[in-house]
N, C-alpha and C. Protein backbone atom coordinates (compact mmCIF):
# COMPACT_ATOMS: atom_id res chain seq x y z
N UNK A 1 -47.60 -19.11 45.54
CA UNK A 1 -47.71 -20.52 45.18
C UNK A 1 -48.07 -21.30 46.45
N UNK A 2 -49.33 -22.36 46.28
CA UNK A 2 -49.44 -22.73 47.78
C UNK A 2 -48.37 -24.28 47.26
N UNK A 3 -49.12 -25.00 48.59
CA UNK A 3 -48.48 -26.13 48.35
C UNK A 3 -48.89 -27.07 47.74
N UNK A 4 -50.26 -27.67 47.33
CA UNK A 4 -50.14 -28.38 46.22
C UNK A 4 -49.68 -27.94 44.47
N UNK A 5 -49.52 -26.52 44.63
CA UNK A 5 -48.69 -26.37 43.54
C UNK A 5 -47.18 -26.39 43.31
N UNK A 6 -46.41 -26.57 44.70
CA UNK A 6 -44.81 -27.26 44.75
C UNK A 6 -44.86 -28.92 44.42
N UNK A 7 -46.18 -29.19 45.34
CA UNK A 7 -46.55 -30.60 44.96
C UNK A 7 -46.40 -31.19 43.91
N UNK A 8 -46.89 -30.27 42.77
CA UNK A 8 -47.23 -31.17 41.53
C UNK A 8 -45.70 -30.93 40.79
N UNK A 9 -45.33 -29.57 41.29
CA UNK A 9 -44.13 -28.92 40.27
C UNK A 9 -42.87 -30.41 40.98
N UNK A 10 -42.45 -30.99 42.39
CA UNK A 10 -42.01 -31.30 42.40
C UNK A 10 -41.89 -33.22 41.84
N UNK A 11 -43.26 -33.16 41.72
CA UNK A 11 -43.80 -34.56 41.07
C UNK A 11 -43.05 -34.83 39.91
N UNK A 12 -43.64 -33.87 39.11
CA UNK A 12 -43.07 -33.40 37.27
C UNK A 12 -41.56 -33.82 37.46
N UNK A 13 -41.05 -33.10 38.47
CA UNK A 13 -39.54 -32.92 38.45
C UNK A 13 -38.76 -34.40 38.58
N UNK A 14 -39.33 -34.51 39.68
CA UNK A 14 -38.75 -36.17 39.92
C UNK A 14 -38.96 -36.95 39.14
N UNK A 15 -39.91 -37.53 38.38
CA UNK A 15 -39.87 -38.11 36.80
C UNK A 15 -39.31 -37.90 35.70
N UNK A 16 -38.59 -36.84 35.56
CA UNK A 16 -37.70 -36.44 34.74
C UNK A 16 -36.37 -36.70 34.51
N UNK A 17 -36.05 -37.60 33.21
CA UNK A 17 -34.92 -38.10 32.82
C UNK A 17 -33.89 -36.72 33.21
N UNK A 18 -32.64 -37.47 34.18
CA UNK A 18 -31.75 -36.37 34.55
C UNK A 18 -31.21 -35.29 33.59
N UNK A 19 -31.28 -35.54 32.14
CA UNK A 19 -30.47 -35.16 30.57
C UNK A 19 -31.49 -34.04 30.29
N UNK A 20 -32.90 -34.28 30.63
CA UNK A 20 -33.74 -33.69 29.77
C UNK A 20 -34.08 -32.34 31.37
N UNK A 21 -33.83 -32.95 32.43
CA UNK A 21 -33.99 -31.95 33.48
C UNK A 21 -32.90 -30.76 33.62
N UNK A 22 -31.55 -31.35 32.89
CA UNK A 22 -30.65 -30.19 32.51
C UNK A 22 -30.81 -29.62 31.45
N UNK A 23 -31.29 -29.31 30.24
CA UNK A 23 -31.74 -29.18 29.27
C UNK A 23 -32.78 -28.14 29.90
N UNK A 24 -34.00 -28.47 30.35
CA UNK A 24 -34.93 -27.40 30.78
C UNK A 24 -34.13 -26.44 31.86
N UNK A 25 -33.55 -26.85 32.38
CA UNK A 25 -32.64 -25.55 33.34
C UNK A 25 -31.95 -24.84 32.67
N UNK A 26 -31.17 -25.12 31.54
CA UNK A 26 -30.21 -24.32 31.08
C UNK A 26 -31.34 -23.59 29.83
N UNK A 27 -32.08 -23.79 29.22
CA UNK A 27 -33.08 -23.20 28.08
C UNK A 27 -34.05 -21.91 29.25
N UNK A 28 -34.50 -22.56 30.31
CA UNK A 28 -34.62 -21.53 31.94
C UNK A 28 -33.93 -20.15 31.74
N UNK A 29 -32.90 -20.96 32.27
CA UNK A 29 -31.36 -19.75 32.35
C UNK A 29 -30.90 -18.53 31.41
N UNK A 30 -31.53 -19.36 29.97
CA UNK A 30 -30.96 -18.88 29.00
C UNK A 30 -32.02 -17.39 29.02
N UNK A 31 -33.21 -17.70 29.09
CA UNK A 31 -34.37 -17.31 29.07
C UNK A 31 -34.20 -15.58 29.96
N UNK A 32 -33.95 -16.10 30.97
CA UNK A 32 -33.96 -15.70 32.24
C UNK A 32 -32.09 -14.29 32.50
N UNK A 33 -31.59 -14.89 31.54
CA UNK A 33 -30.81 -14.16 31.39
C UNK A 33 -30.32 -12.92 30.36
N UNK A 34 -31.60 -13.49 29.21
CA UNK A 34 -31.26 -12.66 28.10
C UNK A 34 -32.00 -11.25 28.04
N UNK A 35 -31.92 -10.10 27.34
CA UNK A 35 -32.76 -9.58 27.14
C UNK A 35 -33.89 -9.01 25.98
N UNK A 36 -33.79 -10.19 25.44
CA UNK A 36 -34.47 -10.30 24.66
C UNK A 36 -35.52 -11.63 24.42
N UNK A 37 -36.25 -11.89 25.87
CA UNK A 37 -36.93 -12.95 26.24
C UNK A 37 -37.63 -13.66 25.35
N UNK A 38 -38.28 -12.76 24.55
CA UNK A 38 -39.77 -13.08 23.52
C UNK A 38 -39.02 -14.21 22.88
N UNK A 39 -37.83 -13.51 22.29
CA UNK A 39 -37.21 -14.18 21.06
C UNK A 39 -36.86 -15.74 21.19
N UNK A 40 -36.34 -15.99 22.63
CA UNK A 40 -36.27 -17.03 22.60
C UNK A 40 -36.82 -17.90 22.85
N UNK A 41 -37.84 -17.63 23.43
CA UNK A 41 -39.42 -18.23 23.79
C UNK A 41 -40.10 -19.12 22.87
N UNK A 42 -39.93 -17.77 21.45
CA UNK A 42 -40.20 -18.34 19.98
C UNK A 42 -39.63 -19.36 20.06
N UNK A 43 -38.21 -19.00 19.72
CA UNK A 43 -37.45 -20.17 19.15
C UNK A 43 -37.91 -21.69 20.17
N UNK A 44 -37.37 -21.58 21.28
CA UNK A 44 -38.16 -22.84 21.90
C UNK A 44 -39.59 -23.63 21.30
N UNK A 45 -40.51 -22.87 21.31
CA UNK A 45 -41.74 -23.05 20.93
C UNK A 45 -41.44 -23.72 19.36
N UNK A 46 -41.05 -23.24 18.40
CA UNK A 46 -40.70 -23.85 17.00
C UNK A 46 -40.18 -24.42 17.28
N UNK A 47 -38.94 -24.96 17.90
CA UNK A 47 -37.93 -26.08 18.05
C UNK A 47 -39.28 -27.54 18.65
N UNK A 48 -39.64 -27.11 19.06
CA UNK A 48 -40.98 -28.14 19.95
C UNK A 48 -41.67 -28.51 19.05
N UNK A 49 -41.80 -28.30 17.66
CA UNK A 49 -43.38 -28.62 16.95
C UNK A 49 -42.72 -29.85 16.31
């Protein structure tokens, strides 16, 4: 990753309502911890439409 791509990632970040920036960390986490990744990927993705 160079640096205008921390750039932009940290841009995104800082505009982000504090509620909805914990929300993407913990759905992250969840992700990141399970082993069954796909599945919840889905589910995210349908929960979004």
């Amino acid at each position: 990753m160079n640096n205008m791509d921390i750039n932009k990632i940290l841009s995104v970040l800082s505009k982000m309502d504090k509620k909805d920036l914990e929300v993407g960390i913990a759905k992250a986490n969840e992700i990141l911890n399970s082993k069954d990744k796909d599945e919840i990927i889905n589910k995210i993705k349908n929960s979004n439409k």
